[in-house]
PDB file of N, CA and C in Angstrom:
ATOM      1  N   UNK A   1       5.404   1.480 -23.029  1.00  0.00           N
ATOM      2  CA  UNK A   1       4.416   0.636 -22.413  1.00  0.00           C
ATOM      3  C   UNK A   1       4.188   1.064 -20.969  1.00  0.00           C
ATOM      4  N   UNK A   2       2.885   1.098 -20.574  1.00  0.00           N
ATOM      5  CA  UNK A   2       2.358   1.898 -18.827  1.00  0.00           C
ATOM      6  C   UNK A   2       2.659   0.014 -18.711  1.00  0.00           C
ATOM      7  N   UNK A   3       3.169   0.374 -17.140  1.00  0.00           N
ATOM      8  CA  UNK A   3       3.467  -0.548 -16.424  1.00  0.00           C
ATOM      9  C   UNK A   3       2.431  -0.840 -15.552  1.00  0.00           C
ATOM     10  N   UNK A   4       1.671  -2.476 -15.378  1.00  0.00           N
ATOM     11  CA  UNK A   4       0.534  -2.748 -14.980  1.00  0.00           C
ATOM     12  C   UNK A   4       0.056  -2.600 -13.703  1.00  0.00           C
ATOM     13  N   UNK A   5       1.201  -2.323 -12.999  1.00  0.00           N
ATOM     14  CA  UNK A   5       1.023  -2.578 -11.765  1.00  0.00           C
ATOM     15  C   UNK A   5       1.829  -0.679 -11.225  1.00  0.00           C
ATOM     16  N   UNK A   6       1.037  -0.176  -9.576  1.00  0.00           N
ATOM     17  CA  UNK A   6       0.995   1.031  -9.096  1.00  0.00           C
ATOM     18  C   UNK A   6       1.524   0.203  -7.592  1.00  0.00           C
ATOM     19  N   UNK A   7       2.304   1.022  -6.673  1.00  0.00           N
ATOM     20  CA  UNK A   7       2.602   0.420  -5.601  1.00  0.00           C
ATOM     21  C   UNK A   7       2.815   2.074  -4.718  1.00  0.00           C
ATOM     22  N   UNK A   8       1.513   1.909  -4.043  1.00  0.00           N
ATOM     23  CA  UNK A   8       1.121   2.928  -2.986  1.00  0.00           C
ATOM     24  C   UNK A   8       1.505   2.864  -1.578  1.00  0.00           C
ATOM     25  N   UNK A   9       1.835   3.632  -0.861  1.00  0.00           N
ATOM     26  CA  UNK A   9       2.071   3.712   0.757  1.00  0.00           C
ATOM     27  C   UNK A   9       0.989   4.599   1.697  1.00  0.00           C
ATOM     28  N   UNK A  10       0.677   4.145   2.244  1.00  0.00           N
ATOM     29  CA  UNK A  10      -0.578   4.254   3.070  1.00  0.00           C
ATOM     30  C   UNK A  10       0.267   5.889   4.629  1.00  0.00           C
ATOM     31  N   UNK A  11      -0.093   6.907   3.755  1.00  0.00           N
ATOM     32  CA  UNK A  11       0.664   7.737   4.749  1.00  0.00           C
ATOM     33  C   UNK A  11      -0.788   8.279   5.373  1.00  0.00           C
ATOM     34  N   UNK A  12      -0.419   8.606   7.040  1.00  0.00           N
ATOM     35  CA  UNK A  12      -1.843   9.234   7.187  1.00  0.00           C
ATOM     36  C   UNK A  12      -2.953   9.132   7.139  1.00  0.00           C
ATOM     37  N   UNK A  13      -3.515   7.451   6.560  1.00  0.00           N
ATOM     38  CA  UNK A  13      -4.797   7.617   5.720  1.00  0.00           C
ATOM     39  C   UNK A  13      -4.588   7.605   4.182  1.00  0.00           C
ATOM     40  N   UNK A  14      -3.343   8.778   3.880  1.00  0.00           N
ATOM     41  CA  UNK A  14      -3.889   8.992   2.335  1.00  0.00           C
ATOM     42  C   UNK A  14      -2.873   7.915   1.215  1.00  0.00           C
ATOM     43  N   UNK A  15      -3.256   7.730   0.870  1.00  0.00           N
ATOM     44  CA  UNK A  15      -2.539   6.765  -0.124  1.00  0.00           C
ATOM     45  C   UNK A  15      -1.273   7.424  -1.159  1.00  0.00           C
ATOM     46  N   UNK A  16      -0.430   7.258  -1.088  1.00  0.00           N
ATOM     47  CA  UNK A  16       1.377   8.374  -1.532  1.00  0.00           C
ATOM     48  C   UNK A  16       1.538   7.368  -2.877  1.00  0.00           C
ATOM     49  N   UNK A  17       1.503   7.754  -4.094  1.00  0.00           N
ATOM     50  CA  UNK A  17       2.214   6.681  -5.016  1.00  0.00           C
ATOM     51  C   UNK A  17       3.678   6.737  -5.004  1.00  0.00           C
ATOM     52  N   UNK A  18       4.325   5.587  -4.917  1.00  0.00           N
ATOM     53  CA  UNK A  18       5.781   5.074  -5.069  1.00  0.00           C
ATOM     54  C   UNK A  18       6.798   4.730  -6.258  1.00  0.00           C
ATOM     55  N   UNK A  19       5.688   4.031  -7.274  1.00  0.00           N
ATOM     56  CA  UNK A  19       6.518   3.760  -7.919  1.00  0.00           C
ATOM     57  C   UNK A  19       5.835   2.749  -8.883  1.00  0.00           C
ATOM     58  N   UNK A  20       6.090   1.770 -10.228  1.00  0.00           N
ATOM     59  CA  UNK A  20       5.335   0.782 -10.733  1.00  0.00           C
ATOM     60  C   UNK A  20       6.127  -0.063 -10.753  1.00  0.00           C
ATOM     61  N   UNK A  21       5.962  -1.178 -11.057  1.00  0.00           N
ATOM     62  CA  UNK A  21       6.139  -2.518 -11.416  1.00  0.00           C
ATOM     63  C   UNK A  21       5.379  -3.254 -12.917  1.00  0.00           C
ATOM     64  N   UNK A  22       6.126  -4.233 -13.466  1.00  0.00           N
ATOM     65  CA  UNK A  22       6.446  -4.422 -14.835  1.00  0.00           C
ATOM     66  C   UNK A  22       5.496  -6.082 -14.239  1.00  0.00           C
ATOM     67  N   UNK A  23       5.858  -6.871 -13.159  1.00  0.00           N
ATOM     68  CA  UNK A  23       5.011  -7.933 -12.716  1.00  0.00           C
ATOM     69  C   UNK A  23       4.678  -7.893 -11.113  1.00  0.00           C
ATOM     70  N   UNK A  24       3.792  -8.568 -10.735  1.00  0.00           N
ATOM     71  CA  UNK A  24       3.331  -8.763  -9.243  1.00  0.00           C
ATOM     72  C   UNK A  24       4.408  -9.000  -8.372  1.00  0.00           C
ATOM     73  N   UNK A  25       5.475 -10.035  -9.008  1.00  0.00           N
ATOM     74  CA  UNK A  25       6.637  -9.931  -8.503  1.00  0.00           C
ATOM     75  C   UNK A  25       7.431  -9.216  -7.994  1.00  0.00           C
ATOM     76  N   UNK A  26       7.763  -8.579  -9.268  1.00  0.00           N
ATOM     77  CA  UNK A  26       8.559  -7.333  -8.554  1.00  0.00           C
ATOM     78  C   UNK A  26       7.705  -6.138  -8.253  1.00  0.00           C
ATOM     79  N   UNK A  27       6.654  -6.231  -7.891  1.00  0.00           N
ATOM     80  CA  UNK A  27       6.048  -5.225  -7.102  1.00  0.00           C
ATOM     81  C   UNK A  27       6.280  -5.647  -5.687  1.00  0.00           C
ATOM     82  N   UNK A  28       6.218  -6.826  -5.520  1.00  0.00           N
ATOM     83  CA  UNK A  28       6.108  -7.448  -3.760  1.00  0.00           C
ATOM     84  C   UNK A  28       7.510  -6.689  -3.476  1.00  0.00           C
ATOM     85  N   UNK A  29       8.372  -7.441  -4.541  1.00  0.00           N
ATOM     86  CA  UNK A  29      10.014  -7.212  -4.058  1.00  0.00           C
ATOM     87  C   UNK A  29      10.099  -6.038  -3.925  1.00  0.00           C
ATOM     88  N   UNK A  30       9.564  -4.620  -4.806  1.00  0.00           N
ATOM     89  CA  UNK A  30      10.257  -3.508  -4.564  1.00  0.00           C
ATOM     90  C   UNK A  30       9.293  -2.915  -2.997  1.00  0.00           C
ATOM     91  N   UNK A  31       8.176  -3.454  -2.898  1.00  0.00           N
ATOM     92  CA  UNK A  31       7.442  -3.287  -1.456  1.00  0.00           C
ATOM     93  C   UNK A  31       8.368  -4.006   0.018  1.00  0.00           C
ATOM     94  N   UNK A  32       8.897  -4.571  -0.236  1.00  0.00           N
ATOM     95  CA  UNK A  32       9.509  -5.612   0.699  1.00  0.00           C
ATOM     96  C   UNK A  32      10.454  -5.016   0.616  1.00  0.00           C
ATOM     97  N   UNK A  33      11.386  -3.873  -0.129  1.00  0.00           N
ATOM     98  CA  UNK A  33      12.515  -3.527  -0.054  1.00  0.00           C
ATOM     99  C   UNK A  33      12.132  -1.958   0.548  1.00  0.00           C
ATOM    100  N   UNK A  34      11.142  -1.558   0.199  1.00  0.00           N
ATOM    101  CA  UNK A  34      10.200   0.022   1.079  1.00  0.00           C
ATOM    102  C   UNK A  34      10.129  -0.883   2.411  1.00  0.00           C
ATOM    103  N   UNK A  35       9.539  -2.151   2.616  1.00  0.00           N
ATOM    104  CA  UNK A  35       8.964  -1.685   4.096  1.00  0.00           C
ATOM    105  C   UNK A  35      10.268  -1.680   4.857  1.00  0.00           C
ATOM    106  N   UNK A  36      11.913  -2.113   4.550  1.00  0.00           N
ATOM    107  CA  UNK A  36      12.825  -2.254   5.147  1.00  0.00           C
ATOM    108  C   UNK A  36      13.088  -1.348   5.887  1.00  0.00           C
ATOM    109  N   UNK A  37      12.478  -0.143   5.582  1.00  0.00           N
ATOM    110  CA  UNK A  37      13.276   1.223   6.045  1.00  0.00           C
ATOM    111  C   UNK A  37      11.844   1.869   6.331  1.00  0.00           C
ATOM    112  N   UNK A  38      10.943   1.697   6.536  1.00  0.00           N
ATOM    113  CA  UNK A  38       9.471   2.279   6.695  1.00  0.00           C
ATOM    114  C   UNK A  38       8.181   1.452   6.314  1.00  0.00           C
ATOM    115  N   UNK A  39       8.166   1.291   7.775  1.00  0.00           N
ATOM    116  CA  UNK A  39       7.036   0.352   8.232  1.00  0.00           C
ATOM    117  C   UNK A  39       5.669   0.643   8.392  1.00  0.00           C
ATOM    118  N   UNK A  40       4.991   0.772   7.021  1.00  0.00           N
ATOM    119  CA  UNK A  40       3.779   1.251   6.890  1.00  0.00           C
ATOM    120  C   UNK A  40       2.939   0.049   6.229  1.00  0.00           C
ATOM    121  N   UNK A  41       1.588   0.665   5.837  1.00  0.00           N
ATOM    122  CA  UNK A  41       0.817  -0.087   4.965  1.00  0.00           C
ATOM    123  C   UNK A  41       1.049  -0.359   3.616  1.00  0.00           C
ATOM    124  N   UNK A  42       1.172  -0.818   2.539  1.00  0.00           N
ATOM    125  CA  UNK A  42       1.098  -0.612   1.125  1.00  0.00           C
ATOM    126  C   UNK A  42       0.289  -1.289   0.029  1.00  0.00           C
ATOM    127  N   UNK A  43      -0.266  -0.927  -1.211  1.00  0.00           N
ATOM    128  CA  UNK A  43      -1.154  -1.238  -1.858  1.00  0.00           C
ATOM    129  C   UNK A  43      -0.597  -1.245  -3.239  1.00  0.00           C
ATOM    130  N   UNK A  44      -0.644  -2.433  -3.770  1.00  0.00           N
ATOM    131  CA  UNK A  44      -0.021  -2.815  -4.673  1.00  0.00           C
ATOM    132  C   UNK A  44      -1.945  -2.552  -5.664  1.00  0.00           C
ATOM    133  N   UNK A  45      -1.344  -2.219  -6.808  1.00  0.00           N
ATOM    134  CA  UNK A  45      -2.740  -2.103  -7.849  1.00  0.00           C
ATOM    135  C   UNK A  45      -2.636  -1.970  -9.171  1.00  0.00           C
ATOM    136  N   UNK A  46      -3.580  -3.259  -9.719  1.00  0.00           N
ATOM    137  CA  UNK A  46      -3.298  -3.751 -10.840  1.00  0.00           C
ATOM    138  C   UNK A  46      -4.196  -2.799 -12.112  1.00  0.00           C
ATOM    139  N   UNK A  47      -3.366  -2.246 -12.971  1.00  0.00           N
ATOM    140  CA  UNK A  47      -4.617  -1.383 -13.962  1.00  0.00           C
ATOM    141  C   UNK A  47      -4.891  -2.405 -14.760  1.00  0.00           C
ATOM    142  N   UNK A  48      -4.487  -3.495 -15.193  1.00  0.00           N
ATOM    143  CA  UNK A  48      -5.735  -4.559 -15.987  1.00  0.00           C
ATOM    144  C   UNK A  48      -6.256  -4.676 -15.098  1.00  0.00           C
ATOM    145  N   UNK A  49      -6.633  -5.586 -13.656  1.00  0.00           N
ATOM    146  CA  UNK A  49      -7.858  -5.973 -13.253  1.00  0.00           C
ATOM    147  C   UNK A  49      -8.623  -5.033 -12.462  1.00  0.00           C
ATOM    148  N   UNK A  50      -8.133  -3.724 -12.133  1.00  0.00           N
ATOM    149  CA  UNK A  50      -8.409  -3.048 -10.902  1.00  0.00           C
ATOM    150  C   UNK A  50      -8.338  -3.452  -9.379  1.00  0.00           C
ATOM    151  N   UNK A  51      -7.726  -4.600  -9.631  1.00  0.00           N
ATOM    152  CA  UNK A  51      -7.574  -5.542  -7.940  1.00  0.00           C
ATOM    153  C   UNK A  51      -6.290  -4.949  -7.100  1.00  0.00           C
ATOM    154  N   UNK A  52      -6.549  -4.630  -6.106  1.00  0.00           N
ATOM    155  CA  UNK A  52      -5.855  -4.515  -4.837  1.00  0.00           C
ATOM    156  C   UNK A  52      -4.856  -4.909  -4.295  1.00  0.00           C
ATOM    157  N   UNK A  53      -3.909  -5.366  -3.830  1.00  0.00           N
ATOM    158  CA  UNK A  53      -2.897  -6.148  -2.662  1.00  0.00           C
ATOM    159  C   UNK A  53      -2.644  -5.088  -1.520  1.00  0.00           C
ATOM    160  N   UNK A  54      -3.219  -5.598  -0.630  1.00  0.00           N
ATOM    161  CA  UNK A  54      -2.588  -4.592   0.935  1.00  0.00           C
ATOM    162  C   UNK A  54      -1.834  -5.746   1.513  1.00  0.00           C
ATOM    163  N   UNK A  55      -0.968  -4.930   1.451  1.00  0.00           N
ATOM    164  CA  UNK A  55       0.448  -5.412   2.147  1.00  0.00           C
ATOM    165  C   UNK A  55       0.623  -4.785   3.595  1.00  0.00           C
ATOM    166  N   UNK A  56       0.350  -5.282   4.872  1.00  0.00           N
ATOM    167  CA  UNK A  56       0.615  -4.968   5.733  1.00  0.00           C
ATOM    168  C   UNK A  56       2.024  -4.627   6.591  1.00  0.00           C
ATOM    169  N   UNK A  57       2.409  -4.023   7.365  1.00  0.00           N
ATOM    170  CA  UNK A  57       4.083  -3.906   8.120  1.00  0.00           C
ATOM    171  C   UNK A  57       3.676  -5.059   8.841  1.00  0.00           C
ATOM    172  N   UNK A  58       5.157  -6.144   9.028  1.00  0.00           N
ATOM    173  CA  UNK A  58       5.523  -6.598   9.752  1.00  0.00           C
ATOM    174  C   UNK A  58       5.493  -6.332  11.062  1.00  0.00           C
ATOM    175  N   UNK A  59       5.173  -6.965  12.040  1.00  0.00           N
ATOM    176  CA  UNK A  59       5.071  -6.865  13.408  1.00  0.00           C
ATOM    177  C   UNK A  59       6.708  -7.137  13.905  1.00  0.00           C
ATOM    178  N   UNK A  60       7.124  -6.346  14.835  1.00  0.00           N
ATOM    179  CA  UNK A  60       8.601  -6.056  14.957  1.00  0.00           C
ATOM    180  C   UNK A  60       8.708  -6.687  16.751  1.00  0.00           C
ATOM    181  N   UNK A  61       8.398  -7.508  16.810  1.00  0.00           N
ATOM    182  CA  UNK A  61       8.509  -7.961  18.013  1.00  0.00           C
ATOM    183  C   UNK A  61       9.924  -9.094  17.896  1.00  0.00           C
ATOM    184  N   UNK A  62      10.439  -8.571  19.223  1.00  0.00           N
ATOM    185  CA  UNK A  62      12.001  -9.701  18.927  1.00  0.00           C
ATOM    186  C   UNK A  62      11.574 -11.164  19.449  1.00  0.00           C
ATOM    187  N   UNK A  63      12.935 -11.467  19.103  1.00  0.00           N
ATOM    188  CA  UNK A  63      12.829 -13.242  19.479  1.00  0.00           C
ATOM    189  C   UNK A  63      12.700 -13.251  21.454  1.00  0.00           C
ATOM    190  N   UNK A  64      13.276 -12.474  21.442  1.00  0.00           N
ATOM    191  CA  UNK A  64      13.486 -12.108  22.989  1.00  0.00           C
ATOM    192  C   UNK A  64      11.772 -11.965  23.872  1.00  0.00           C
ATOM    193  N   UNK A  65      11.321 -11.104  22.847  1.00  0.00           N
ATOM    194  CA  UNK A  65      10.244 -10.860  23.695  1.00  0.00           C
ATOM    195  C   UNK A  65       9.158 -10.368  23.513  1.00  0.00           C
TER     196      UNK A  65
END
């Protein structure tokens, strides 16, 4: 079974594929576990609907300041 979901990283402009996901779920989670270590853009994409998720990096500003 192709897994419904594509989870892209936004290098450069060009879009890098990562990896799939089985639900939306664990697409966020395995994105949320990429941006831990590399703080980029990412695009989660669904081949049933053709719909999108851009997942933006976290803004890394401390409590401090």
């Amino acid at each position: 079974m192709i897994a419904p979901f594509d989870i892209f990283k936004d290098k450069e402009g060009t879009l890098m594929w990562c990896g799939t996901a089985m639900t939306l779920d664990e697409a966020k989670a395995k994105v949320r576990a990429m941006a831990a270590t590399e703080k980029t853009e990412y695009v989660i994409f669904s081949q049933k609907s053709g719909n999108r998720l851009v997942i933006q990096p976290e803004n890394e500003k401390s409590a401090a300041g």
